[in-house]
Protein backbone atom coordinates (compact mmCIF):
# COMPACT_ATOMS: atom_id res chain seq x y z
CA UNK A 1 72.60 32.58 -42.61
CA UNK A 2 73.60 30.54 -45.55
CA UNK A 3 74.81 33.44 -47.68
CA UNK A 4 77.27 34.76 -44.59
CA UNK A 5 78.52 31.28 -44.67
CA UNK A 6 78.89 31.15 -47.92
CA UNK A 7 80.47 34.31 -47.92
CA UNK A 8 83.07 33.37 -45.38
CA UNK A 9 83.77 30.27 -47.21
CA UNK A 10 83.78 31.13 -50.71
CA UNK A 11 86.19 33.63 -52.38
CA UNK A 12 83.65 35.13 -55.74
CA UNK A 13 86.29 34.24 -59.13
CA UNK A 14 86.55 37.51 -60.14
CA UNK A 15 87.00 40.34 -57.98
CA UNK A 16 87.60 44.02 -59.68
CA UNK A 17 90.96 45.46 -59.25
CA UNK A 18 92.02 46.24 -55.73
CA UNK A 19 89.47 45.03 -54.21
CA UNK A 20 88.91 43.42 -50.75
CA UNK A 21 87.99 40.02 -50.02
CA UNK A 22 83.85 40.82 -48.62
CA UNK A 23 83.78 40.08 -44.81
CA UNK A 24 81.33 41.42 -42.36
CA UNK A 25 82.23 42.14 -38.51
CA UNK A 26 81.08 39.34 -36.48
CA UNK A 27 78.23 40.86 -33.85
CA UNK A 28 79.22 40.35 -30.00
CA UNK A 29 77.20 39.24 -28.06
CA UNK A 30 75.56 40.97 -25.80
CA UNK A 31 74.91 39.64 -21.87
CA UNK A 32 73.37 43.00 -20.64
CA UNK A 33 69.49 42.66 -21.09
CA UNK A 34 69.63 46.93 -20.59
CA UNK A 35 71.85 47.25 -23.44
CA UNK A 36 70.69 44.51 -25.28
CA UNK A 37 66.83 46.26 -25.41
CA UNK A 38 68.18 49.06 -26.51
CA UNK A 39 70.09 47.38 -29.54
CA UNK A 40 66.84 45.59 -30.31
CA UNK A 41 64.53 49.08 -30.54
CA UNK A 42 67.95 50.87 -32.10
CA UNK A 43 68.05 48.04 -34.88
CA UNK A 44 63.86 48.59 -35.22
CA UNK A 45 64.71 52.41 -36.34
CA UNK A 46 67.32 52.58 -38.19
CA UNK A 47 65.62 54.99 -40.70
CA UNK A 48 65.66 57.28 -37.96
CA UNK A 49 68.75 60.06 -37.92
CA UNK A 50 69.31 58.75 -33.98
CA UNK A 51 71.98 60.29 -31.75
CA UNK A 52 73.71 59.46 -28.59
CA UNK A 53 70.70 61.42 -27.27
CA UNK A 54 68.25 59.75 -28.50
CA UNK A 55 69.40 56.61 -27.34
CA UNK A 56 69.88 58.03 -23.62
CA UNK A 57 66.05 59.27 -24.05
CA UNK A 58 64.87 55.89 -25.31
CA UNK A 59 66.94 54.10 -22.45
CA UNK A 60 65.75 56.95 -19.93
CA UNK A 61 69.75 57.02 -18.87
CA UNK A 62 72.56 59.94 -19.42
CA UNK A 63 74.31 60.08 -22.56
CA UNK A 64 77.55 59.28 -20.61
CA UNK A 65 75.85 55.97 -19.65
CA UNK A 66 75.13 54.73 -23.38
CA UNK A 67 78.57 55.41 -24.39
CA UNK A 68 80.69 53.84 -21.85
CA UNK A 69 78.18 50.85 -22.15
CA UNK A 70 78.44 50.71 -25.91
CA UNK A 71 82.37 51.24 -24.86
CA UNK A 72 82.31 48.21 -22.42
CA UNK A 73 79.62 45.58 -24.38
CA UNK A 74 80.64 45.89 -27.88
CA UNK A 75 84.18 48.30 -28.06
CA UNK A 76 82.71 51.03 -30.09
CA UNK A 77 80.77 54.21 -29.43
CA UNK A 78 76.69 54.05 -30.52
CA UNK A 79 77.39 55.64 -33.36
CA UNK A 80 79.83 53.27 -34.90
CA UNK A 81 77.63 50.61 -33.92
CA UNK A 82 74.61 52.60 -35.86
CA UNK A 83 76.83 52.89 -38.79
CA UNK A 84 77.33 48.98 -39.16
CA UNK A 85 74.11 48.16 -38.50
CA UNK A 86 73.02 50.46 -41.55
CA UNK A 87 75.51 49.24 -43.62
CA UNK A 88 74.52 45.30 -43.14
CA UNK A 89 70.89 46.42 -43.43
CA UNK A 90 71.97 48.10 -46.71
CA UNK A 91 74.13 44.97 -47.79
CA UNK A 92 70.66 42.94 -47.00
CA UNK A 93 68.92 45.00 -49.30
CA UNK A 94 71.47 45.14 -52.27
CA UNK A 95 71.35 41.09 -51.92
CA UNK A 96 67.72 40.59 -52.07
CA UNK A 97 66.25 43.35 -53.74
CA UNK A 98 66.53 45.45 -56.72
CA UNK A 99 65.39 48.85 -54.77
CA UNK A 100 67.57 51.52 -56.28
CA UNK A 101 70.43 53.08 -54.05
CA UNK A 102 68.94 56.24 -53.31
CA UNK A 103 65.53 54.28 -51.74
CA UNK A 104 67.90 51.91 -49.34
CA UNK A 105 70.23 55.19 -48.74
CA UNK A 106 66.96 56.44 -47.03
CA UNK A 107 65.47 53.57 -45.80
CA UNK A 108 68.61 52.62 -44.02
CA UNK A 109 68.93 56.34 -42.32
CA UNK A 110 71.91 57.09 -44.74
CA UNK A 111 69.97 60.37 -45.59
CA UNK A 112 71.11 59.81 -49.22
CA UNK A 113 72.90 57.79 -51.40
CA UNK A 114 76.25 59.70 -51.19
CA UNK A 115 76.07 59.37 -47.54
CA UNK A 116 75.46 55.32 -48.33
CA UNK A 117 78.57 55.13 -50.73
CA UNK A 118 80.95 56.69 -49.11
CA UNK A 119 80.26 54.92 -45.52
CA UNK A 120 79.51 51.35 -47.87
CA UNK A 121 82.49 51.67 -49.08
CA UNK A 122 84.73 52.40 -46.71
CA UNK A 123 83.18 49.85 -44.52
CA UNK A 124 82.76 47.08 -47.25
CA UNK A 125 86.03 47.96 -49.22
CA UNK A 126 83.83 47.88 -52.52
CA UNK A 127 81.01 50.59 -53.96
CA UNK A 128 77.50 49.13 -53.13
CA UNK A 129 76.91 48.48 -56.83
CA UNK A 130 80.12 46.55 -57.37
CA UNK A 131 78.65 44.83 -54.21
CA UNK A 132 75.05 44.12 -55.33
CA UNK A 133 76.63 42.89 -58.93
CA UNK A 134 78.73 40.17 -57.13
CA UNK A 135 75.86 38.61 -54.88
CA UNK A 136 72.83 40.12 -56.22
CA UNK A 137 73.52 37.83 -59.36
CA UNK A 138 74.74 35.01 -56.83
CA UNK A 139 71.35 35.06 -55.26
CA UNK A 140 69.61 34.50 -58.41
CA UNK A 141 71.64 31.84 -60.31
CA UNK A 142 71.62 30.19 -56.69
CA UNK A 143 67.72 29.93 -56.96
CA UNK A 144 67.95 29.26 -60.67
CA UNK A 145 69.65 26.25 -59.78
CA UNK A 146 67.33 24.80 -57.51
C-alpha cells in the first residue's frame, strides 16, 4: 500500500525518454458477492490460460452471463480484467523480487516473456525492465535507509 502511494505521489527524477508517468488503474469495487467470488478464485489462478469459458464453468453460469456482468461491475470484458490483473501481479513481482522475466511471464499466465512485454508495456507505458530498474532499486535503498 505504501509503494502505490508513493507512486501516486512521487514523480521518480529521471524518467527515460518518452516515457509515461507510472500509474496503475484504480480497482472498482465490487458490490456483487457472485461476481466478486469469482474475481477472488480468478485472481487465485492467474497462472492458468483461463477463458470466458472457464470462468462461466467455475461460476456454473453462461458465458453471456460473465461478460455482461464483467460489462456492468467493472466496464470491461473478463479478459481485459485478466490482463490487468496479470500485469499488477507481474509489476508485484518486478518490485519485490529478482525472478527473471521469463519465470514471472509464466507464473503470471503470460505464457512467455514476449507475451509479458508487449502487454507490460502497452499497459504500463514502459518495458518491464525499465520498470523493475526504477522501483526495484527504490525498494532497496528504501530498506537501506531504515
Amino acid at each position: 500500500m505504501a509503494a502505490e502511494l508513493a507512486r501516486r505521489l512521487v514523480t521518480p527524477p529521471h524518467r527515460d525518454g518518452g516515457q509515461a508517468q507510472y500509474r496503475r488503474p484504480a480497482s472498482p469495487a465490487v458490490r456483487d458477492d457472485w461476481l466478486a467470488t469469482l474475481l477472488d478464485w480468478a485472481g487465485e489462478h492467474l497462472h492458468l490460460p483461463l477463458s470466458n469459458a472457464d470462468l462461466a464453468a467455475q461460476a456454473k453460469v453462461s458465458v453471456r452471463t460473465v461478460e455482461r456482468r464483467f460489462a456492468e461491475a467493472l466496464g470491461m470484458s473478463p479478459l481485459r480484467w485478466l490482463l490487468q490483473q496479470r500485469v499488477r501481479l507481474a509489476q508485484q513481482f518486478l518490485e519485490t523480487s529478482d525472478r527473471p522475466i521469463e519465470w514471472i511471464a509464466a507464473t503470471c499466465g503470460f505464457g512467455g516473456a514476449a507475451s509479458l512485454r508487449a502487454h507490460f508495456a502497452r499497459m504500463v507505458g514502459v518495458p518491464p525492465t525499465i520498470y523493475r530498474r526504477t522501483f526495484h532499486e527504490r525498494a532497496g535503498t528504501a530498506s537501506i535507509a531504515s
